[in-house]
C-alpha atoms as a PDB file:
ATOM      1  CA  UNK A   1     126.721  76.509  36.204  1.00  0.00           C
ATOM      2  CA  UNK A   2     127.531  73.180  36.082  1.00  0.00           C
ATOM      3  CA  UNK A   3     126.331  70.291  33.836  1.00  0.00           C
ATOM      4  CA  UNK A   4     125.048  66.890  34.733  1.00  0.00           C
ATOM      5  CA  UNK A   5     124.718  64.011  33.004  1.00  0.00           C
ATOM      6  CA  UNK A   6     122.416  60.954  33.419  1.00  0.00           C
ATOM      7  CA  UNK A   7     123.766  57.518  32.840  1.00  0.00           C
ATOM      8  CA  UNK A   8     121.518  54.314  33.025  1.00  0.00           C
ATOM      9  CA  UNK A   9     123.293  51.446  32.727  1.00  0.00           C
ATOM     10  CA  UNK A  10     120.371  49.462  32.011  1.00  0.00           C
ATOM     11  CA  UNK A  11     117.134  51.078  30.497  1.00  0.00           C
ATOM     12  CA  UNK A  12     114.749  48.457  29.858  1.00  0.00           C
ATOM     13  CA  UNK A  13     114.729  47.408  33.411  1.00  0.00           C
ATOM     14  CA  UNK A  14     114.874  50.965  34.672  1.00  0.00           C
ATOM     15  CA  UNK A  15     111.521  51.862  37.167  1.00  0.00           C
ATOM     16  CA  UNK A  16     110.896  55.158  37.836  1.00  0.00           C
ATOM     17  CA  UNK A  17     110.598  55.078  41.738  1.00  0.00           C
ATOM     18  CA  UNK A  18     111.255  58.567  43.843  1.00  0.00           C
ATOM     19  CA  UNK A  19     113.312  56.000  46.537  1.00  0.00           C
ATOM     20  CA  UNK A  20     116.144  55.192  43.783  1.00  0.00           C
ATOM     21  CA  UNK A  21     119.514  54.667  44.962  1.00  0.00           C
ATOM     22  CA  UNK A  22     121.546  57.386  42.902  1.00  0.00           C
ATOM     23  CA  UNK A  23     125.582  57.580  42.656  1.00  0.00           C
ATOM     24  CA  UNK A  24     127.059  61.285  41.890  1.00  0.00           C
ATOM     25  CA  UNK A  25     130.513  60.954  40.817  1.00  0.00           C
ATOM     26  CA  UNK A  26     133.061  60.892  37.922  1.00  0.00           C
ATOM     27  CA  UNK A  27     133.332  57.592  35.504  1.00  0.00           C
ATOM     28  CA  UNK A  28     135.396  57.492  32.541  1.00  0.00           C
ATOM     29  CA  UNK A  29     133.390  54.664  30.110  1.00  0.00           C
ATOM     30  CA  UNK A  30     136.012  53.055  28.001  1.00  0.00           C
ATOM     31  CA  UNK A  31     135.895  49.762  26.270  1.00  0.00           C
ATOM     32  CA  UNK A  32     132.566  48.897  27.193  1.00  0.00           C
ATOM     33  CA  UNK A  33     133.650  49.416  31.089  1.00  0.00           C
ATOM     34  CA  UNK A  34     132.531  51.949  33.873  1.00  0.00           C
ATOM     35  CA  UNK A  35     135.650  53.203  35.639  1.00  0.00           C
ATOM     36  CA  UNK A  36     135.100  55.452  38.872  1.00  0.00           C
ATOM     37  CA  UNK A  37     137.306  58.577  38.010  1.00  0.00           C
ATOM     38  CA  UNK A  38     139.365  57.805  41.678  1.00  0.00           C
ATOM     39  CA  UNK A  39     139.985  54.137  40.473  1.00  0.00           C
ATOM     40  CA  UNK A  40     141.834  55.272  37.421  1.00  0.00           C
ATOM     41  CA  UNK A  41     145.605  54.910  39.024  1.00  0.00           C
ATOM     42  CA  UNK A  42     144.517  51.124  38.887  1.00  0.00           C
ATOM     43  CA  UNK A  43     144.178  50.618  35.164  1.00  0.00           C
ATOM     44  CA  UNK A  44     147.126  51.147  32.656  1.00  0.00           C
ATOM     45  CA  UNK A  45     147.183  55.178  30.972  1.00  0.00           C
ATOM     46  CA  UNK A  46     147.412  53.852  27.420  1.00  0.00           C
ATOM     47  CA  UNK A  47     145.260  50.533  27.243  1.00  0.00           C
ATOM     48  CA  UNK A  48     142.837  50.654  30.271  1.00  0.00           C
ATOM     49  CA  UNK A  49     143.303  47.389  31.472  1.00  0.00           C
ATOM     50  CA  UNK A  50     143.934  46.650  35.324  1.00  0.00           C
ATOM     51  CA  UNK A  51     147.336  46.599  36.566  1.00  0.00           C
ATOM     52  CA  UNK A  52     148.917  43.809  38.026  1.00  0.00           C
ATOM     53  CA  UNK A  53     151.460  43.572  40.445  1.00  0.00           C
ATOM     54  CA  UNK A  54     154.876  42.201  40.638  1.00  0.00           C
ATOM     55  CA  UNK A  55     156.065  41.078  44.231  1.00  0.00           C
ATOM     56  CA  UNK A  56     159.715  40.670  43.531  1.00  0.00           C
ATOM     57  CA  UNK A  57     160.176  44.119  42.333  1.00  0.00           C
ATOM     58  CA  UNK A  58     157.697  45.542  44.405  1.00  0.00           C
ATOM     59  CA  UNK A  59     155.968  47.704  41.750  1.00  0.00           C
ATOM     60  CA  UNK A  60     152.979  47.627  39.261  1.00  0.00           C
ATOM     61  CA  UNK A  61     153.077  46.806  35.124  1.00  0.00           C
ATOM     62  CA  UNK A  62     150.555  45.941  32.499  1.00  0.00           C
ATOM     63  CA  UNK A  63     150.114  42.581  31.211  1.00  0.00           C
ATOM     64  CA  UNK A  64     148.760  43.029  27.895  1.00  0.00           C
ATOM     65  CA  UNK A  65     151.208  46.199  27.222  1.00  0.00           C
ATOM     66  CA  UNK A  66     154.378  44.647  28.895  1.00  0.00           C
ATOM     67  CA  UNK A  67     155.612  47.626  30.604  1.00  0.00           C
ATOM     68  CA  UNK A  68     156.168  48.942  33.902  1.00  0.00           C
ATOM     69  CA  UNK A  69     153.810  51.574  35.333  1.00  0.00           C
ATOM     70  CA  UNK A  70     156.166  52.895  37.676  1.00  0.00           C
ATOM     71  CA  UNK A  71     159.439  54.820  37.315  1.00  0.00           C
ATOM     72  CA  UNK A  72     162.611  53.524  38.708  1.00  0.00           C
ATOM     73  CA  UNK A  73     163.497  55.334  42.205  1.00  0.00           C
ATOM     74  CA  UNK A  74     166.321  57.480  42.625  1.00  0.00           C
ATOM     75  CA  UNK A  75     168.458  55.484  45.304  1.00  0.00           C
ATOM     76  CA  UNK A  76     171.258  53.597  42.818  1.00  0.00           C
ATOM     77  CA  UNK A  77     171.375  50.534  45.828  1.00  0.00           C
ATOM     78  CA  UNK A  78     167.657  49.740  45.895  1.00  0.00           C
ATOM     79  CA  UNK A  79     167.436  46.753  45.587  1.00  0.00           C
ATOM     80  CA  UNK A  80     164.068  46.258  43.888  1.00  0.00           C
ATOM     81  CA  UNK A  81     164.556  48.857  41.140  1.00  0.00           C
ATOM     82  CA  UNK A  82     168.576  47.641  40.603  1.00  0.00           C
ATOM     83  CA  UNK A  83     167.381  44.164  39.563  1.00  0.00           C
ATOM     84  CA  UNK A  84     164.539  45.273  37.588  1.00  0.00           C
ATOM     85  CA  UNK A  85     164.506  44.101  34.150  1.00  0.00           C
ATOM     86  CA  UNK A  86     163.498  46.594  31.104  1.00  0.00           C
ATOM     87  CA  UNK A  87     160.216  44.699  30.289  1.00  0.00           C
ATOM     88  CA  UNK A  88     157.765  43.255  33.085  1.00  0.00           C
ATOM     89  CA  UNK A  89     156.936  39.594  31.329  1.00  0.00           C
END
């Protein structure tokens, strides 16, 4: 059997009317933020801040934890991952 949790965002303006618009899905609150589960790969595994991303080396990092989110590719004459430099900033 599965479990189901309620989450109001907002109680004290809440209304209880039969025609209210209800969302089903996965969130993972962190931080005082509402993620949807599928938007995770958009925020940073260890601080939960959104990614950014870098056009020269064609690849996403984390501001606030300096690092890159992506591994380096296998091909040794890439030339995005080749220039890459250890830390994003």
């Amino acid at each position: 059997m599965e479990k189901s949790m309620l989450l109001f965002l907002d109680p004290k303006e809440r209304k209880h009317i039969s025609k209210q618009k209800q969302i089903e899905n996965s969130f993972l609150l962190i931080n005082e933020r509402v993620i949807a589960i599928e938007e995770l790969r958009d925020y940073c595994n260890d601080c939960f801040e959104p990614l950014s991303y870098h056009e020269k080396y064609d690849t996403c990092y984390c501001e606030p934890c300096n690092a890159w989110r992506e591994e380096d590719c296998t091909d040794p004459t890439c030339e995005y991952c080749r220039m890459r430099p250890e830390r994003p900033l």
